[in-house]
Protein backbone atom coordinates (compact mmCIF):
# COMPACT_ATOMS: atom_id res chain seq x y z
CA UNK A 1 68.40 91.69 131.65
CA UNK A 2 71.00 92.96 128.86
CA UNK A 3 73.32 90.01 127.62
CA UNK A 4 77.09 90.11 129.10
CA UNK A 5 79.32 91.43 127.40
CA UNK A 6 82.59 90.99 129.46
CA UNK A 7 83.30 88.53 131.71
CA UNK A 8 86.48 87.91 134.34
CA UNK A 9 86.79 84.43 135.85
CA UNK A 10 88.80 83.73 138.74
CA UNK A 11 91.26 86.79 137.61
CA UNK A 12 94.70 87.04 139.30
CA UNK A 13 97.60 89.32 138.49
CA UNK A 14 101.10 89.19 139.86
CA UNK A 15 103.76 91.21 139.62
CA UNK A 16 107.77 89.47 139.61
CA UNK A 17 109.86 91.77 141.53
CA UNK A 18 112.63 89.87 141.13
CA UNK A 19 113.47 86.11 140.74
CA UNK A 20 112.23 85.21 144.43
CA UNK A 21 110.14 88.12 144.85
CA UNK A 22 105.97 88.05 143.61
CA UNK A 23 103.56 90.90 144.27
CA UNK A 24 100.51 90.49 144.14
CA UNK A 25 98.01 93.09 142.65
CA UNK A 26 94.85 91.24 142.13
CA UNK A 27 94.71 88.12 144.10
CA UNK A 28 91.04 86.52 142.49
CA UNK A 29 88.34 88.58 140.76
CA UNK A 30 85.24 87.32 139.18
CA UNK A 31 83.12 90.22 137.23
CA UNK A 32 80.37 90.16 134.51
CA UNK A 33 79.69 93.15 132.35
CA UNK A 34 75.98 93.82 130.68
CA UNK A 35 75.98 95.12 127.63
CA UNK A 36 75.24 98.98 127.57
CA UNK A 37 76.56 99.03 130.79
CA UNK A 38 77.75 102.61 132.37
CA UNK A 39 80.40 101.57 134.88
CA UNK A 40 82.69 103.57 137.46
CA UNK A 41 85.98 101.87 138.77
CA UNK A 42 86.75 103.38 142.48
CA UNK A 43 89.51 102.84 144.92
CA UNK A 44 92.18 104.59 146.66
CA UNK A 45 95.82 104.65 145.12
CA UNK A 46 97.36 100.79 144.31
CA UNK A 47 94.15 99.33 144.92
CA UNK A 48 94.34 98.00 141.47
CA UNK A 49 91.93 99.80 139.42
CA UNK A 50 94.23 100.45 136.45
CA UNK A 51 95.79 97.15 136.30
CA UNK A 52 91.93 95.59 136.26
CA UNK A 53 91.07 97.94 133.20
CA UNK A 54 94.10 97.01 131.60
CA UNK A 55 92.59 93.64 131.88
CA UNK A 56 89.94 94.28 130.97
CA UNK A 57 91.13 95.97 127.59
CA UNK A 58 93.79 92.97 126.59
CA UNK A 59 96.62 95.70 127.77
CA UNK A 60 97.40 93.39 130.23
CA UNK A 61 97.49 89.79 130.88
CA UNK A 62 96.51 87.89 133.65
CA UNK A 63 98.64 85.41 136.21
CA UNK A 64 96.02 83.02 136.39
CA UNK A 65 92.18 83.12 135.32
CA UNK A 66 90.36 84.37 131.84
CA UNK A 67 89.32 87.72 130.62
CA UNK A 68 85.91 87.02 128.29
CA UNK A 69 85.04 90.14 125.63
CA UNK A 70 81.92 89.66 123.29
CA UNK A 71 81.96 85.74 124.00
CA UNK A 72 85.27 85.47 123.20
CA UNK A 73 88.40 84.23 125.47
CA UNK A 74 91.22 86.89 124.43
CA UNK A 75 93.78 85.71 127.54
CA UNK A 76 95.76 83.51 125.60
CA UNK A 77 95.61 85.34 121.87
CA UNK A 78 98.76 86.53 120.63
CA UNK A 79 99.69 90.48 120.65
CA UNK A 80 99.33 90.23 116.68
CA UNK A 81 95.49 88.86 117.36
CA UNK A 82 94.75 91.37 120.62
CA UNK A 83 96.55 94.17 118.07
CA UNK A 84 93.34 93.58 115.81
CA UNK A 85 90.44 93.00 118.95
CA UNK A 86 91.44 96.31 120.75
CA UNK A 87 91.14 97.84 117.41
CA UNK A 88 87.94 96.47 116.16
CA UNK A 89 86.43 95.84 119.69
CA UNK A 90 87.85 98.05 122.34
CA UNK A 91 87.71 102.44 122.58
CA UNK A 92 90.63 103.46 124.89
CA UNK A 93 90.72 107.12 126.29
CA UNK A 94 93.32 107.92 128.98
CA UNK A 95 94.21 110.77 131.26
CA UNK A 96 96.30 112.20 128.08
CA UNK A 97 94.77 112.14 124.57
CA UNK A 98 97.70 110.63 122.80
CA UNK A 99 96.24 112.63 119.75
CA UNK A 100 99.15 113.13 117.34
CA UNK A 101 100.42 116.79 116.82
CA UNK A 102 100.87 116.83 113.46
CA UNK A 103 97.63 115.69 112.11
CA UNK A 104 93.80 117.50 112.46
CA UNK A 105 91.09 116.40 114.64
CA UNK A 106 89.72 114.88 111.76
CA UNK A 107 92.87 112.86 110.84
CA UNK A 108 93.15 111.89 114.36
CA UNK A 109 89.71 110.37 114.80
CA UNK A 110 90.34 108.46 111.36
CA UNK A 111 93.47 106.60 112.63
CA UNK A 112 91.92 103.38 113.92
CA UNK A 113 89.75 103.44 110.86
CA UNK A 114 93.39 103.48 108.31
CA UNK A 115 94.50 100.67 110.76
CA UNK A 116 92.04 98.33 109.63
CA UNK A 117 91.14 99.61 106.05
CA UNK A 118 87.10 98.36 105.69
CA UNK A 119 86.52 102.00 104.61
CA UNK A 120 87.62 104.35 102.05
CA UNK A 121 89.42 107.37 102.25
CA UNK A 122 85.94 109.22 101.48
CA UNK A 123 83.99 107.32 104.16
CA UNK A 124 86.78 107.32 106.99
CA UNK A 125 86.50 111.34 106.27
CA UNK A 126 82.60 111.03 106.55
CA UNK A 127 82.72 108.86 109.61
CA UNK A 128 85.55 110.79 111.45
CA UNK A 129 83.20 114.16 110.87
CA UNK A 130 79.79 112.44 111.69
CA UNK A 131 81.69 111.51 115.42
CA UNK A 132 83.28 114.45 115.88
CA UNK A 133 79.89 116.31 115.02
CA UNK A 134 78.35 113.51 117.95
CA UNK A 135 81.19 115.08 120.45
CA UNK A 136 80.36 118.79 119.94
CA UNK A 137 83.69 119.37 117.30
CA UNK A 138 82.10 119.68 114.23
CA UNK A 139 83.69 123.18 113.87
CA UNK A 140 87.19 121.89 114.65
CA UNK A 141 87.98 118.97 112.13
CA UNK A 142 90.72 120.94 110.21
CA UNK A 143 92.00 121.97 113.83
CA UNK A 144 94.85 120.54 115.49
CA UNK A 145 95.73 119.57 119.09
CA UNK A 146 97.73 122.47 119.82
CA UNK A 147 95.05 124.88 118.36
CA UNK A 148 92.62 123.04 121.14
CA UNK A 149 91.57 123.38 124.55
CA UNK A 150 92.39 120.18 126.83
CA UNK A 151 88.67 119.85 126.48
CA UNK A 152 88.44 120.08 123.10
CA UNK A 153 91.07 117.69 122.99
CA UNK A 154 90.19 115.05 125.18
CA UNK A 155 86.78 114.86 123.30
CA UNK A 156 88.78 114.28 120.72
CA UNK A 157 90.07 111.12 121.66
CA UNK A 158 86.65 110.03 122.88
CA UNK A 159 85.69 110.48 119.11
CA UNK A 160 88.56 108.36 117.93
CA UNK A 161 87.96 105.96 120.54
CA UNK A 162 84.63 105.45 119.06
CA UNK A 163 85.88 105.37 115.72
CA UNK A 164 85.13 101.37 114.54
CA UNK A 165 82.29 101.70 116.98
CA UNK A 166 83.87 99.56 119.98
CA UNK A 167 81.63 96.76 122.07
CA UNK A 168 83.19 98.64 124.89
CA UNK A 169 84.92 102.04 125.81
CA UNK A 170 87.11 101.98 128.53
CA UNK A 171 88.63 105.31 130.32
CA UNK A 172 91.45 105.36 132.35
CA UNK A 173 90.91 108.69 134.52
CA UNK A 174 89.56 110.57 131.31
CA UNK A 175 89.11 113.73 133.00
CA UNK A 176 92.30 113.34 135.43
CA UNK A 177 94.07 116.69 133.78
CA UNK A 178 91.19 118.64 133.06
CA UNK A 179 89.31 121.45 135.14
CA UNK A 180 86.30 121.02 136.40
CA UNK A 181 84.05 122.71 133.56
CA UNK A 182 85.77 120.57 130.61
CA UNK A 183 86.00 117.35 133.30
CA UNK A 184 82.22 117.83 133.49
CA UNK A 185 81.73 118.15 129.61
CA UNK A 186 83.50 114.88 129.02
CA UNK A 187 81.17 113.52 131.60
CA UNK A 188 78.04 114.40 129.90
CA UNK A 189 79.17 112.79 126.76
CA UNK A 190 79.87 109.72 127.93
CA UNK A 191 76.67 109.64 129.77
CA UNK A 192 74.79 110.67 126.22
CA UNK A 193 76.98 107.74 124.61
CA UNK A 194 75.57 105.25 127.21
CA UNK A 195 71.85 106.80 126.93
CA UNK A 196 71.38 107.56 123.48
CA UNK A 197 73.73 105.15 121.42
CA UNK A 198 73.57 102.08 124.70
CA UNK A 199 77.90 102.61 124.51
CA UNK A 200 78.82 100.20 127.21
CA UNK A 201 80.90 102.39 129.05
CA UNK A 202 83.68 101.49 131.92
CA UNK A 203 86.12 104.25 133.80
CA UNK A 204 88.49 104.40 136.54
CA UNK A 205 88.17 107.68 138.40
CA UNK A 206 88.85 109.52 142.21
CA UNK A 207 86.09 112.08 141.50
CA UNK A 208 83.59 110.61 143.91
CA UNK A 209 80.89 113.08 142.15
CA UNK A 210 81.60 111.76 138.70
CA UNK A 211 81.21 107.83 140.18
CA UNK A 212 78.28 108.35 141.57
CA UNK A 213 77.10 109.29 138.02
CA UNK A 214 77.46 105.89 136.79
CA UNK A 215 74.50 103.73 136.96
CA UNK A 216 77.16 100.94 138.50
CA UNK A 217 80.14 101.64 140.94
CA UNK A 218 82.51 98.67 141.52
CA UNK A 219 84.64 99.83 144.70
CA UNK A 220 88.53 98.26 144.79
CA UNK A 221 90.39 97.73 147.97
CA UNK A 222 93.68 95.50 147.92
CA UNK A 223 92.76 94.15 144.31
CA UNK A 224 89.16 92.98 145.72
CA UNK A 225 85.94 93.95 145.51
CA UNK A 226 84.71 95.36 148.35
CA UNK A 227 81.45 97.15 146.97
CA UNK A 228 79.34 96.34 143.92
CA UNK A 229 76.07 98.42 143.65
CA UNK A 230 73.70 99.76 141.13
CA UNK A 231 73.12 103.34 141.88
C-alpha cells in the first residue's frame, strides 16, 4: 500500500451569499490520497468538483475541517506560506494554459523555477528543455504560444506544471478546449507521468472515456461522494 499523500478531514465549504444567506457547496468530505495515485474527479455541473480541487490545491479554503498535503496541515497557513507550497509542492494545469505570450515555451516552463531561485539560469534552461523534451516539445522551446497548436500548448503547461517536480499535479478540465486528437495526447501523458515517473496525478473532467482511464474515479453529487472505486 503506497503512503498518503493527501488527506481531507471532515471538509466543509460554504459559500456567504449575503449577510443572512449561506450556501453550501461541500457539506462534509473525508478523502485520502496514495502517493502515485492517478485520480479522476466526476460529477455533473455544481456538484462541486472544482471547488474540492481547489481544496485540494490550497486555492481555496475550507469552512470547517483540514486539508493534509505531504504530512503537512496547509488550512490555516497564510497566502505568503501557501504562495511558496503550491509552488514547491503543487503542478496546476487548467482548461486554459495561462502560458504568457510574450515569452518561449522554454521561458514559460522556467517560471516556477525563477520564482523560487534553487537553480541557475543555466540549469532552469536545462531543466525547462529536459521536461519539455519528456512532453514531446523538444523542437518547440524557442516557440511561443501563438506559434502553437492548443495541443502544443496545453502540454506546455503540463511541462511547467512539473517544473519543481510537484508531490501532486492537479488538472482542472485539462483537455476542456481541446479536440479530441490533442484531448487524447494530453491524456497519454499524464498517464506516462503516473506510470513511468509514479506523478500522483488528480483531474476534474466530463469526458466519461477519459475517467474511466484513471486507475481511481471519485464520483461527486451535491458536494458528496457518491462513488469511490478503483477501476
Amino acid at each position: 500500500m503506497s503512503d498518503s499523500i493527501m488527506k481531507l478531514v471532515s471538509v466543509r465549504k460554504e459559500l456567504e451569499l449575503s449577510r443572512d444567506i449561506r450556501q453550501t457547496i461541500i457539506p462534509g468530505l473525508s478523502l485520502e490520497i496514495e502517493e502515485g495515485g492517478f485520480i479522476s474527479i466526476t460529477g455533473p455541473s455544481g456538484s462541486g468538483k472544482s471547488t474540492l480541487l481547489y481544496l485540494m490545491g490550497g486555492l481555496d479554503k475550507p469552512t470547517f475541517g483540514e486539508v493534509w498535503l505531504d504530512g503537512e496541515n496547509i488550512t490555516e497557513k497564510s497566502e505568503h506560506e501557501m504562495t511558496r507550497i503550491r509552488n514547491e509542492k503543487i503542478g496546476f494545469i487548467y482548461q486554459f494554459h495561462f502560458l504568457l505570450p510574450e515569452f518561449t515555451a522554454a521561458e514559460n516552463v522556467g517560471m516556477p523555477m525563477m520564482i523560487n531561485r534553487l537553480r541557475s539560469k543555466t540549469e532552469i534552461r536545462q531543466r525547462a528543455e529536459e521536461l519539455l523534451d519528456t512532453v514531446g516539445l523538444a523542437d518547440r522551446a524557442s516557440y511561443r504560444p501563438s506559434q502553437l497548436s492548443g495541443g502544443q500548448q496545453q502540454r506546455v503547461a503540463i511541462a511547467r506544471a512539473l517544473a519543481n517536480d510537484p508531490k501532486i499535479v492537479l488538472g482542472d478540465e485539462p483537455t476542456g478546449n481541446l479536440d479530441s486528437k490533442s484531448g487524447n495526447q494530453v491524456y497519454e501523458l499524464f498517464e506516462r507521468l503516473n506510470r513511468e515517473f509514479g506523478q500522483t496525478v488528480i483531474f476534474v473532467t466530463h469526458d466519461e472515456d477519459f475517467a474511466h482511464r484513471a486507475k481511481r474515479r471519485i464520483h461527486l453529487v451535491d458536494g458528496q461522494i457518491e462513488s469511490d472505486n478503483r477501476l
